[in-house]
N, C-alpha and C. Protein backbone atom coordinates (compact mmCIF):
# COMPACT_ATOMS: atom_id res chain seq x y z
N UNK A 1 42.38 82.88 -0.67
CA UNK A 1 41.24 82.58 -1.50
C UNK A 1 40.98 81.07 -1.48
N UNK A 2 39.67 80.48 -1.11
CA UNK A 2 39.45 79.34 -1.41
C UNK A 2 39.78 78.66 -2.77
N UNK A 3 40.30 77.62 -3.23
CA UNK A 3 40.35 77.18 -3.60
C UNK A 3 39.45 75.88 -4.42
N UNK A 4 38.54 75.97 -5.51
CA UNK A 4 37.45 75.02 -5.71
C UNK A 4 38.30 73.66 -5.89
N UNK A 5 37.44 72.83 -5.72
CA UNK A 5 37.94 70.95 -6.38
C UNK A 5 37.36 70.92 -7.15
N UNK A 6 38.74 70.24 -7.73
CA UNK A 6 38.22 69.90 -9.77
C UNK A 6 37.89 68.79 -9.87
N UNK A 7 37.06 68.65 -10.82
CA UNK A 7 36.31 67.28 -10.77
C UNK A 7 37.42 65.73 -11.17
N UNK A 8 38.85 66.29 -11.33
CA UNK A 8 39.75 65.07 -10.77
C UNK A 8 40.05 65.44 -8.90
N UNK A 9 39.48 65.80 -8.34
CA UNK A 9 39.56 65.72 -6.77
C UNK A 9 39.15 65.10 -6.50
N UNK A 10 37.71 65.20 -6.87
CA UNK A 10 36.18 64.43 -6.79
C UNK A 10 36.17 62.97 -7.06
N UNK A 11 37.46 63.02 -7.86
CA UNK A 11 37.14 61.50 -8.62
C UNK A 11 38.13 60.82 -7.61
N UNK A 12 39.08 61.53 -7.22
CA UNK A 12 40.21 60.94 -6.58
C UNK A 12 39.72 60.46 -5.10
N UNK A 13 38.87 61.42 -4.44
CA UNK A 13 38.25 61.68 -3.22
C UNK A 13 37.49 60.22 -2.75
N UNK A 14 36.69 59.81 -4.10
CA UNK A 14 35.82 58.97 -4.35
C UNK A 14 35.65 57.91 -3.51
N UNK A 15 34.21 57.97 -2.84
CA UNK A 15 34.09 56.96 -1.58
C UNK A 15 32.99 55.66 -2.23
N UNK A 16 32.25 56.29 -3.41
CA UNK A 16 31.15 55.56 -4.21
C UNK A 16 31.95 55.54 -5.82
N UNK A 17 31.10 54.79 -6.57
CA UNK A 17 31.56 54.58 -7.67
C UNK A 17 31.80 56.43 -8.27
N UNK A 18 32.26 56.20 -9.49
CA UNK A 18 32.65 57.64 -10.30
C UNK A 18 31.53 57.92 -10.52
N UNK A 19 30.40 57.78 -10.90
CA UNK A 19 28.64 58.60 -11.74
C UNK A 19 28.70 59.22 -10.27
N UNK A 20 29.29 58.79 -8.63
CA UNK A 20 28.59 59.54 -7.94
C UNK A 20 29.74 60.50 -7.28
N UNK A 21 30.61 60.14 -8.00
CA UNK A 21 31.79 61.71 -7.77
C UNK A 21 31.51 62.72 -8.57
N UNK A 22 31.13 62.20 -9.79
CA UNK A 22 30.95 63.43 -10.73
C UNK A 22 29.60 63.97 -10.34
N UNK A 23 28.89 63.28 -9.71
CA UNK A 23 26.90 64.14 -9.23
C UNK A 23 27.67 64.92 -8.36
N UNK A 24 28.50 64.52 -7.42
CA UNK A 24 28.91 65.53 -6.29
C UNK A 24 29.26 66.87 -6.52
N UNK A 25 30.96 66.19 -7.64
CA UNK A 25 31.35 67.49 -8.32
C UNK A 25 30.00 68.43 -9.08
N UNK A 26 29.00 68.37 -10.23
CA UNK A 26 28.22 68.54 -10.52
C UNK A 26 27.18 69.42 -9.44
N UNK A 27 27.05 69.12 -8.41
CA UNK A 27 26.09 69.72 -7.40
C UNK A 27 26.75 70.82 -6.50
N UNK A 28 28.26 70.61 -6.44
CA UNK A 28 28.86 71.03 -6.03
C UNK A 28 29.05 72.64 -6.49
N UNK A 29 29.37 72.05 -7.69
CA UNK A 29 29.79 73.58 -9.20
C UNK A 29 28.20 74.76 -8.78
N UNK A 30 27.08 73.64 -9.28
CA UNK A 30 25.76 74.28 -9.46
C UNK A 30 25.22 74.85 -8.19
N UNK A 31 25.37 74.65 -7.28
CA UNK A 31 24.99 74.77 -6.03
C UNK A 31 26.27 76.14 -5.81
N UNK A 32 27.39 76.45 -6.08
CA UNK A 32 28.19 77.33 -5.63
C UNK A 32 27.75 78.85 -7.12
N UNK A 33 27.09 78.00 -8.35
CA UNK A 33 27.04 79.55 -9.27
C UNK A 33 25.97 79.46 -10.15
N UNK A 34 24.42 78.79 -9.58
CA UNK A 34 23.67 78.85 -10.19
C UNK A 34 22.73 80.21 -10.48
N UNK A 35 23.02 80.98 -9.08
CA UNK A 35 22.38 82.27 -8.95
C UNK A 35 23.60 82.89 -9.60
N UNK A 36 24.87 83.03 -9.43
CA UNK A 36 25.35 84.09 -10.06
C UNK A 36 25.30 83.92 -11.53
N UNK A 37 25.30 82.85 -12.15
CA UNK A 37 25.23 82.94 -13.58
C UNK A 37 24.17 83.41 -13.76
N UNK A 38 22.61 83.33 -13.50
CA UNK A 38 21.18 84.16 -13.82
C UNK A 38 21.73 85.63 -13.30
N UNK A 39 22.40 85.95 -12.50
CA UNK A 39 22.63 87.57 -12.02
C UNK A 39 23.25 88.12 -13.41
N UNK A 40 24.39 87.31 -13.24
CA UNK A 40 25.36 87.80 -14.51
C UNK A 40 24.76 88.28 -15.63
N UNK A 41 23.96 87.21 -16.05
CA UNK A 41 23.75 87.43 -17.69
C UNK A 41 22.27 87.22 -17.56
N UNK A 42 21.25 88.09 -16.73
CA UNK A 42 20.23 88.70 -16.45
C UNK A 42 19.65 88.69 -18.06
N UNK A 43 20.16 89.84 -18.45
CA UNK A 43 20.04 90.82 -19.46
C UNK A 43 19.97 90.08 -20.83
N UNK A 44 21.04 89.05 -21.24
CA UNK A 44 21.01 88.42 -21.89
C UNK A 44 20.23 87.13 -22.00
N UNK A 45 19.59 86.51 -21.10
CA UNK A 45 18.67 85.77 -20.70
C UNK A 45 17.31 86.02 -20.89
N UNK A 46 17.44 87.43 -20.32
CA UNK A 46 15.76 87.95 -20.64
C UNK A 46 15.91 88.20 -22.14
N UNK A 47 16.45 88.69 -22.83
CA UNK A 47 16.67 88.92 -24.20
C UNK A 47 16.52 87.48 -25.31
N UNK A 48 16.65 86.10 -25.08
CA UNK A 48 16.96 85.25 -25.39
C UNK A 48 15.62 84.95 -25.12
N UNK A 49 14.66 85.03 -23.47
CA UNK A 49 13.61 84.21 -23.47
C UNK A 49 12.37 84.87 -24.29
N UNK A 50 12.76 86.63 -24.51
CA UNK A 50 11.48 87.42 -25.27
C UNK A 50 12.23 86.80 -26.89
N UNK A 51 13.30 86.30 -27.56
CA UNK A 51 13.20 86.49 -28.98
C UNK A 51 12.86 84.29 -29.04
N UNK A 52 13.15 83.82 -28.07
CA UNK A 52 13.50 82.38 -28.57
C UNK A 52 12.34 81.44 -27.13
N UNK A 53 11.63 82.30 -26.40
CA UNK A 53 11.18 81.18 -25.17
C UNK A 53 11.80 80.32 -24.89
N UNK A 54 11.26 79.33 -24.48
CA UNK A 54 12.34 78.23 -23.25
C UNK A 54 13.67 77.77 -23.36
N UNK A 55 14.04 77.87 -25.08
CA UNK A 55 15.25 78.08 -25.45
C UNK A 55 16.36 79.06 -24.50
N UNK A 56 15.38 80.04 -24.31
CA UNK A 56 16.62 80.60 -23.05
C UNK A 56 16.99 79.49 -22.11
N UNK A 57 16.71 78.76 -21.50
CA UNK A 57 16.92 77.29 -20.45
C UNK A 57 18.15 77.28 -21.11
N UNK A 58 18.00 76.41 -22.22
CA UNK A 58 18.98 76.07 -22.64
C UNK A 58 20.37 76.68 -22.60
N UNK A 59 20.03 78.14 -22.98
CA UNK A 59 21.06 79.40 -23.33
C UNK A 59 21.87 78.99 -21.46
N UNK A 60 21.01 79.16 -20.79
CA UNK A 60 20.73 79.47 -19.07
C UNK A 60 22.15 78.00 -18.71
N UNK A 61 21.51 76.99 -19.24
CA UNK A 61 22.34 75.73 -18.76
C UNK A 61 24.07 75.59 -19.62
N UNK A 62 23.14 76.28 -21.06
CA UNK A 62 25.05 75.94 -21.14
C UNK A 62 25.89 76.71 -20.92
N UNK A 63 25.81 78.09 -20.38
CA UNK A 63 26.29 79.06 -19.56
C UNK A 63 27.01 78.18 -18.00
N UNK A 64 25.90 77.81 -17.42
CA UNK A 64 26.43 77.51 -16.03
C UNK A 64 27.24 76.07 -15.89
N UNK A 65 26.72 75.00 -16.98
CA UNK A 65 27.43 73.57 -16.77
C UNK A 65 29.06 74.13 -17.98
N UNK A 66 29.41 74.60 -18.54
CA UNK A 66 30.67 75.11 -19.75
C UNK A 66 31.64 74.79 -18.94
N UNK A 67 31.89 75.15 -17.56
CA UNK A 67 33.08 75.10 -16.40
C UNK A 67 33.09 73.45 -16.50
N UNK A 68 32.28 72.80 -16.15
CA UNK A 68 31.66 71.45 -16.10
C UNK A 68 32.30 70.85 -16.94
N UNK A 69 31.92 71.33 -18.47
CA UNK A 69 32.53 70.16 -19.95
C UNK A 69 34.14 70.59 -19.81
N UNK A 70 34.49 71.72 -19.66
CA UNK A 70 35.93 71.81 -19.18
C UNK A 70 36.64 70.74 -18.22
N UNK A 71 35.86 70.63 -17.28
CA UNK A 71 36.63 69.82 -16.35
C UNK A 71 36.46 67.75 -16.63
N UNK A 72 35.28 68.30 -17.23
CA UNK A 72 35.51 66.74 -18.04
C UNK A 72 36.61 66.18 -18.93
N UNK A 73 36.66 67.05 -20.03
CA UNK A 73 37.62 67.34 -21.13
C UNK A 73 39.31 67.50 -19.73
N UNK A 74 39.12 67.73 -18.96
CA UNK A 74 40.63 67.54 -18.30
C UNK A 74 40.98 66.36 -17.65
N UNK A 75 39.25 65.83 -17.29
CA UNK A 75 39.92 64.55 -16.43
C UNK A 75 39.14 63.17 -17.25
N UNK A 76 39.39 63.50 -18.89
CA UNK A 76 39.07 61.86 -19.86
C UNK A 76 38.13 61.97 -19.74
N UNK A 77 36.92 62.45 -19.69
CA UNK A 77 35.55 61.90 -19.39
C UNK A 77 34.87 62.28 -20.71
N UNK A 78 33.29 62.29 -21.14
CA UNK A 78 32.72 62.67 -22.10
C UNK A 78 31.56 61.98 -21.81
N UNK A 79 30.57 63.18 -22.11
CA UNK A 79 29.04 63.15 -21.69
C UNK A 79 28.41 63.52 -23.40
N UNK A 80 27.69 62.03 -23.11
CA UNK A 80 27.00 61.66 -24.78
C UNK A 80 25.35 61.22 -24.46
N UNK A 81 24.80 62.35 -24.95
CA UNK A 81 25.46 63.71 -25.66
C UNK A 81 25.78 64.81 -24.35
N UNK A 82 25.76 65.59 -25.21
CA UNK A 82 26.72 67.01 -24.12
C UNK A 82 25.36 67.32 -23.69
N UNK A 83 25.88 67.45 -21.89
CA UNK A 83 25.36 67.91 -20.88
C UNK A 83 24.50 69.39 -21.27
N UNK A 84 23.15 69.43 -20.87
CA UNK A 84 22.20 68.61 -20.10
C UNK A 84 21.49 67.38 -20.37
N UNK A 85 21.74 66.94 -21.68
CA UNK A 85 21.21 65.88 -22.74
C UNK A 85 20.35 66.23 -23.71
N UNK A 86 19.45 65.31 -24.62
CA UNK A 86 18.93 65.08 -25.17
C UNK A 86 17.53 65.98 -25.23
N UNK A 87 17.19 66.91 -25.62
CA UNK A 87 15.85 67.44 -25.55
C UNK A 87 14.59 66.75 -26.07
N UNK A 88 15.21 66.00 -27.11
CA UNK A 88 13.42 65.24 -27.81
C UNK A 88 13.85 63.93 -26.87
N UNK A 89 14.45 63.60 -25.92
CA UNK A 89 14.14 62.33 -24.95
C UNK A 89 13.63 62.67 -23.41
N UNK A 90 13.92 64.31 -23.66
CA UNK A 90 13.47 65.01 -22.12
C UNK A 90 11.86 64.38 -21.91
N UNK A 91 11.77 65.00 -20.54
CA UNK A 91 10.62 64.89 -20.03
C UNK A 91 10.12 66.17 -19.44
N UNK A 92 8.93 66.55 -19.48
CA UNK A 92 8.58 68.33 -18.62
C UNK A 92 7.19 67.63 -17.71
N UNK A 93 7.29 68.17 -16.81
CA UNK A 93 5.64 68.30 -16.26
C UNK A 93 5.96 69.65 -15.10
N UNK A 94 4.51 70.11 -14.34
CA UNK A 94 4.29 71.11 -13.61
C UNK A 94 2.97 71.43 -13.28
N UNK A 95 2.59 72.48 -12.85
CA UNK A 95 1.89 73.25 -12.67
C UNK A 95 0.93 73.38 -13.26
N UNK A 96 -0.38 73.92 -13.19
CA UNK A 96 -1.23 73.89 -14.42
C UNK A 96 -1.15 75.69 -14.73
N UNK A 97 -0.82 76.26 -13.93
CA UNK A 97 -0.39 78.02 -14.11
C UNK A 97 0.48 77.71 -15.55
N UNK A 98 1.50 77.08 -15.36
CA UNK A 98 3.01 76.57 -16.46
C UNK A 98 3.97 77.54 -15.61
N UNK A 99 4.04 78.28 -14.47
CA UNK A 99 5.29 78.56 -13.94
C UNK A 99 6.30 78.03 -12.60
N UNK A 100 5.71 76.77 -12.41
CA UNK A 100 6.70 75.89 -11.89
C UNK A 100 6.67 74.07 -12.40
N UNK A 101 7.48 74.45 -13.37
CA UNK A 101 7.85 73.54 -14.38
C UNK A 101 9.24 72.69 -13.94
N UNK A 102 8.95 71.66 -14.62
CA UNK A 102 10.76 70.83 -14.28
C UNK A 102 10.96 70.01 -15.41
N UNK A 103 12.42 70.05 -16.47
CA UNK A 103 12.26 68.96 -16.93
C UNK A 103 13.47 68.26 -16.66
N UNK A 104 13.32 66.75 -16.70
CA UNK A 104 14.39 65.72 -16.81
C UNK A 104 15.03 65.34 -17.73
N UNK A 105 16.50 65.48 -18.26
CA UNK A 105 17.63 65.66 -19.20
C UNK A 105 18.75 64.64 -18.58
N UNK A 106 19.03 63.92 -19.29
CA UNK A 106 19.90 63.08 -19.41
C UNK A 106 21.14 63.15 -20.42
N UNK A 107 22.38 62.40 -19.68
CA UNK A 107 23.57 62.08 -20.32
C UNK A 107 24.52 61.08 -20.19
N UNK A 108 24.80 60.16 -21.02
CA UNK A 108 25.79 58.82 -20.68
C UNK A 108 27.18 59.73 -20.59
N UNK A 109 27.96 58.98 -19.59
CA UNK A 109 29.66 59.83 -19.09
C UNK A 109 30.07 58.61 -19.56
N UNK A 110 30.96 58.93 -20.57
CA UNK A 110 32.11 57.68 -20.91
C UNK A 110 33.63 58.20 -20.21
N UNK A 111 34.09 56.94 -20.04
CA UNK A 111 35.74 57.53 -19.23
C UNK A 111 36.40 57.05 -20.29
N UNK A 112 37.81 56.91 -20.18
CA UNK A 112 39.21 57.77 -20.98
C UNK A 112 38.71 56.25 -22.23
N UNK A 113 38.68 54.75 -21.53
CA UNK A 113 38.47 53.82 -22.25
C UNK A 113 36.96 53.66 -23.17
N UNK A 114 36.25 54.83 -22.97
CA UNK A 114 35.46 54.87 -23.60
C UNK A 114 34.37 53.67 -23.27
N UNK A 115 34.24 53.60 -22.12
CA UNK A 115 33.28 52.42 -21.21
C UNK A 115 32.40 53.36 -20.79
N UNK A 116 31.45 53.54 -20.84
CA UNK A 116 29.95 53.78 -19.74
C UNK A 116 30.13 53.91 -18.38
N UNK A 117 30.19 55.28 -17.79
CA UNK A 117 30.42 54.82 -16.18
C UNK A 117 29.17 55.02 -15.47
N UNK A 118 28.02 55.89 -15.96
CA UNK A 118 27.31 56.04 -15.50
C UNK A 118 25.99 56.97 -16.07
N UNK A 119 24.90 57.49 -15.52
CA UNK A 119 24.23 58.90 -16.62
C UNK A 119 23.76 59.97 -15.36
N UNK A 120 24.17 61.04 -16.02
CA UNK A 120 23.60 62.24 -14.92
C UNK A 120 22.57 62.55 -15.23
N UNK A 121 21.28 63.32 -14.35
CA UNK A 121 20.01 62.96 -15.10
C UNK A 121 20.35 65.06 -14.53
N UNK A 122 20.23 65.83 -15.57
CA UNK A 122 19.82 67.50 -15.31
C UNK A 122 18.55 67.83 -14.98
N UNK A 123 18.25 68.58 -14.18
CA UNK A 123 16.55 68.46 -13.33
C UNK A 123 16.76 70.39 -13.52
N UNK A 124 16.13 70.76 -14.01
CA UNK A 124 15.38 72.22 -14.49
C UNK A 124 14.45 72.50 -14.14
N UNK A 125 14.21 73.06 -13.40
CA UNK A 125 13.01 74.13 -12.52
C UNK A 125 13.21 75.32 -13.54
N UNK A 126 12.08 75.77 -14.25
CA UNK A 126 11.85 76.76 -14.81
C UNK A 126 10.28 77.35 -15.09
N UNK A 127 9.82 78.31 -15.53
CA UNK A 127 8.55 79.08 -15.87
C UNK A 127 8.50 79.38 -17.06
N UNK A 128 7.11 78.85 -17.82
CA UNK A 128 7.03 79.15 -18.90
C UNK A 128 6.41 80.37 -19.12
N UNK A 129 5.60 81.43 -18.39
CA UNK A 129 5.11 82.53 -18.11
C UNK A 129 6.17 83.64 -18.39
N UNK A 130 7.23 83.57 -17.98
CA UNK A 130 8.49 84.52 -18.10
C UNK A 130 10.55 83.89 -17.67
N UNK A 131 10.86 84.26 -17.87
CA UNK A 131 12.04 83.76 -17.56
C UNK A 131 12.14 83.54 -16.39
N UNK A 132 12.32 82.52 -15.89
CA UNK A 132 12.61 82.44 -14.03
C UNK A 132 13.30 81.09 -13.96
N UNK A 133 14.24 81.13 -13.18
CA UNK A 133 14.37 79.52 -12.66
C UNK A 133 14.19 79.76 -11.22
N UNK A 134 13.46 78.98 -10.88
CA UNK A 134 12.82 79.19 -8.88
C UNK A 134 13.46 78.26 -8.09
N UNK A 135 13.69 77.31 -8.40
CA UNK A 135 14.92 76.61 -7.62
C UNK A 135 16.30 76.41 -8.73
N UNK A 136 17.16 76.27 -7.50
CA UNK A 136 18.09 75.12 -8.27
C UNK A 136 18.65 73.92 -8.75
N UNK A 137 18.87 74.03 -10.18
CA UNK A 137 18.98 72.83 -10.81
C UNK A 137 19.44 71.67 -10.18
N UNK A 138 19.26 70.55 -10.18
CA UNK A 138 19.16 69.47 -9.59
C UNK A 138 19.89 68.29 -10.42
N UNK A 139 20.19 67.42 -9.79
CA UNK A 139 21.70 66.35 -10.42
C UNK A 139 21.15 65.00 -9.54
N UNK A 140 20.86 64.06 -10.92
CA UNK A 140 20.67 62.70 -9.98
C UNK A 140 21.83 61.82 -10.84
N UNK A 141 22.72 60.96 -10.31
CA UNK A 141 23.66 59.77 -11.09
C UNK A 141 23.12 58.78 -10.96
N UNK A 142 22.96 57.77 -12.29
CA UNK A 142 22.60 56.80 -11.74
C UNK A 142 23.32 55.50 -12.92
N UNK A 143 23.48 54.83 -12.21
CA UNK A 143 24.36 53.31 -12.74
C UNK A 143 23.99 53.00 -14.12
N UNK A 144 22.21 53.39 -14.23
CA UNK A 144 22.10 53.13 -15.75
C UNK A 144 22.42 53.79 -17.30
N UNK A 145 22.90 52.85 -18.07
CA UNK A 145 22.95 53.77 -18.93
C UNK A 145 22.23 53.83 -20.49
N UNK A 146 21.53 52.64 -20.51
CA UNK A 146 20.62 52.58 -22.21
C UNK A 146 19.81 53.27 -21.56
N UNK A 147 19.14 53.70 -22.45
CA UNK A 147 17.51 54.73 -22.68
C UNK A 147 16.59 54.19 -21.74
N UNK A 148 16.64 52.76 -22.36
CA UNK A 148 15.01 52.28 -21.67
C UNK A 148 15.83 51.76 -20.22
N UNK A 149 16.92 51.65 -19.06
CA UNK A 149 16.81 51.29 -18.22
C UNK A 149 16.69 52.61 -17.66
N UNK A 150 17.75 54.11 -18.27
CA UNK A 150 17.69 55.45 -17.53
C UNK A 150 16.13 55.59 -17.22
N UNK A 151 14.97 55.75 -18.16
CA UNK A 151 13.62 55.68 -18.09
C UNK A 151 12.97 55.07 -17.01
N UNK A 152 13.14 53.59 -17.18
CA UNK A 152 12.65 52.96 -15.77
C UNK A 152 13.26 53.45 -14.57
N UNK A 153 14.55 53.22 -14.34
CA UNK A 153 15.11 54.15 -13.11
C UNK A 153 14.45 55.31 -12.52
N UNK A 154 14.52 56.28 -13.60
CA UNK A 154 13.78 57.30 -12.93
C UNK A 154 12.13 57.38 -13.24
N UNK A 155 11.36 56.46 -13.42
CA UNK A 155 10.29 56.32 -13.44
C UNK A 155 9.86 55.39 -12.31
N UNK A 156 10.44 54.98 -11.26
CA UNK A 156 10.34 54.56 -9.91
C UNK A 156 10.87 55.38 -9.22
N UNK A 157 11.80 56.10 -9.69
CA UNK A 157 12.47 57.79 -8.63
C UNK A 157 10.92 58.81 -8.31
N UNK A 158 10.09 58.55 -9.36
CA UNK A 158 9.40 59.90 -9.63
C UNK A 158 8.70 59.52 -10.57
N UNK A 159 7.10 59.87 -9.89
CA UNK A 159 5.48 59.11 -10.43
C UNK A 159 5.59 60.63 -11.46
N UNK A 160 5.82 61.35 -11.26
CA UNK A 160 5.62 62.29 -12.34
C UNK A 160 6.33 62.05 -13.82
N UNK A 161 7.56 61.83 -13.81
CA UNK A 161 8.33 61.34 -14.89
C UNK A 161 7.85 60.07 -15.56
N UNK A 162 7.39 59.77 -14.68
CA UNK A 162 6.64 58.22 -15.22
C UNK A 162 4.88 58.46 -16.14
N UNK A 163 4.37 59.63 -15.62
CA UNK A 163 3.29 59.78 -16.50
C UNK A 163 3.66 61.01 -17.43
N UNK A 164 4.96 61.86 -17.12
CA UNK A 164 4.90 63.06 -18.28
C UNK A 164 5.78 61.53 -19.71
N UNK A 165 5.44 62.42 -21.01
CA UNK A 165 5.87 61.66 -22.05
C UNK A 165 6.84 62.36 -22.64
N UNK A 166 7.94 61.72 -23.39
CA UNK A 166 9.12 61.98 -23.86
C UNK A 166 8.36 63.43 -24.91
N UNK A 167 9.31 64.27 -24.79
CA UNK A 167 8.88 65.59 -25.73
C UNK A 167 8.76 65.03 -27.21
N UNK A 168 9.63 63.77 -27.83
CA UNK A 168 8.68 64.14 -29.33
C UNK A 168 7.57 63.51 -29.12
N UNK A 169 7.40 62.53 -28.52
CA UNK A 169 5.87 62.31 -28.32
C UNK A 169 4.78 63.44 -27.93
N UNK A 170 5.18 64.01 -27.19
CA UNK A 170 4.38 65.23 -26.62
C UNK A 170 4.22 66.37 -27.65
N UNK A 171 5.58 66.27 -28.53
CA UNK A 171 5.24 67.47 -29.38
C UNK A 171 4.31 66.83 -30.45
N UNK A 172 4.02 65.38 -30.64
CA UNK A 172 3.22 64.44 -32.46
C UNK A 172 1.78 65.23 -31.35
N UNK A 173 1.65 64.69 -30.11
CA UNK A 173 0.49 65.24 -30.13
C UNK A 173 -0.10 66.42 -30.12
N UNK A 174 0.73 67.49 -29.58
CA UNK A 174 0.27 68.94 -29.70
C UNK A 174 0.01 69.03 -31.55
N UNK A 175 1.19 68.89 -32.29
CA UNK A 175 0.67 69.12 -33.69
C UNK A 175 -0.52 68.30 -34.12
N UNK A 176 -0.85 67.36 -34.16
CA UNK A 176 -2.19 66.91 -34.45
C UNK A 176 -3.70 66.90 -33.91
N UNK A 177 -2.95 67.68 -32.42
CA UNK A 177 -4.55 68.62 -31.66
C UNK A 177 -4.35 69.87 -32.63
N UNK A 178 -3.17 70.37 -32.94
CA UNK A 178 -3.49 71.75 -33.68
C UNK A 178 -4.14 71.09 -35.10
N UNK A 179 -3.62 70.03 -35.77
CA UNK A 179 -4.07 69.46 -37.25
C UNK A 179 -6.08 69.39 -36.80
N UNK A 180 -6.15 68.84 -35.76
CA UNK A 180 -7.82 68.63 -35.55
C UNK A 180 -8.26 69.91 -35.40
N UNK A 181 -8.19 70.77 -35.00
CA UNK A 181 -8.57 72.29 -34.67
C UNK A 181 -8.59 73.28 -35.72
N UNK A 182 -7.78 73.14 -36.64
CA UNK A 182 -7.90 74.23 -37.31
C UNK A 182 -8.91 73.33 -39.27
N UNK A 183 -8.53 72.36 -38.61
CA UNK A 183 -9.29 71.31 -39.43
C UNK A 183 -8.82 71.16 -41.20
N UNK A 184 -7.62 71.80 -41.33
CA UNK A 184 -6.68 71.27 -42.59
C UNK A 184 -5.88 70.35 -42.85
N UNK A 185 -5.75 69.11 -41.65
CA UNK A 185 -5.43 68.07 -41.77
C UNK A 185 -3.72 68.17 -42.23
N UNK A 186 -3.10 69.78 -42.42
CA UNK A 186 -1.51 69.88 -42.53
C UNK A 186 -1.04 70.13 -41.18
N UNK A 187 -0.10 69.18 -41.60
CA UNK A 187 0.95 69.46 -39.90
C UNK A 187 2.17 70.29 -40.69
């Protein structure tokens, strides 16, 4: 039986700094059980996206990265916040259908000394039409780690990330197109 590498292999292996052992390990994991985790828990997924919508994603990611925070938790590491990141700092754009969607999720990896080594950015291909993920999830590392440099970084990676807006922004404005529309001025 093959044998997988644990993300102290990865680190040990290491030809680039650690943010880009752990993208490896990370791409590595996702790339070997992104389809079988949607096979697996089909059932429970579809069940999650008819009672809770895109919230299934979520359900979807911490299913497949869990092996992931394990192997962190073995080799000192810690992803702040826990992997895939932050949802009101995400970013979404797509399609104008809404079923090939992506959003960008971020996380700072601290090592054993509790130093900053790097941030993994989680890339989600999903459909808001029905449960689907159409590709697979996607892993960028990158050296930065405050808010506003992760932002710029990947806002020269990708003209799209650079014009979609952080979700609570995106959500002040959906509620106050709904506050203008229904014309009761309550959010």
């Amino acid at each position: 039986m093959n044998q997988e590498k644990t993300l102290k292999d990865f680190l040990e292996d290491n030809k680039g700094g650690p943010i880009d052992a752990i993208a490896e390990f990370m791409k590595n994991h996702i790339g070997k059980h992104w389809q079988s985790v949607l096979l697996d828990e089909r059932e429970k997924l579809e069940k999650a996206y008819l009672e809770a919508g895109d919230a299934a994603y979520g359900t979807y990611l911490n299913l497949l990265l869990l092996p992931i925070h394990r192997q962190f938790k073995e080799a000192g590491l810690r992803p702040e916040p826990r992997l895939p990141g932050d949802f009101d700092f995400s970013r979404e754009w797509g399609n104008e259908e809404e079923n090939n969607q992506q959003r960008w999720m971020w996380s700072t990896i601290y090592g054993s000394d509790e130093e900053p080594l790097g941030t993994i950015v989680t890339i989600t291909h999903h459909d808001h039409t029905r449960f689907r993920i159409p590709r697979q999830p996607g892993i960028i590392a990158l050296n930065e780690t405050r808010k506003d440099d992760v932002v710029e970084a990947l806002s020269l990676l990708s003209p799209d990330f650079k014009q979609a807006l952080e979700f609570t922004i995106e959500y002040e404005l959906y509620l106050r197109s709904q506050q203008n529309e229904d014309g009761t001025g309550a959010v």
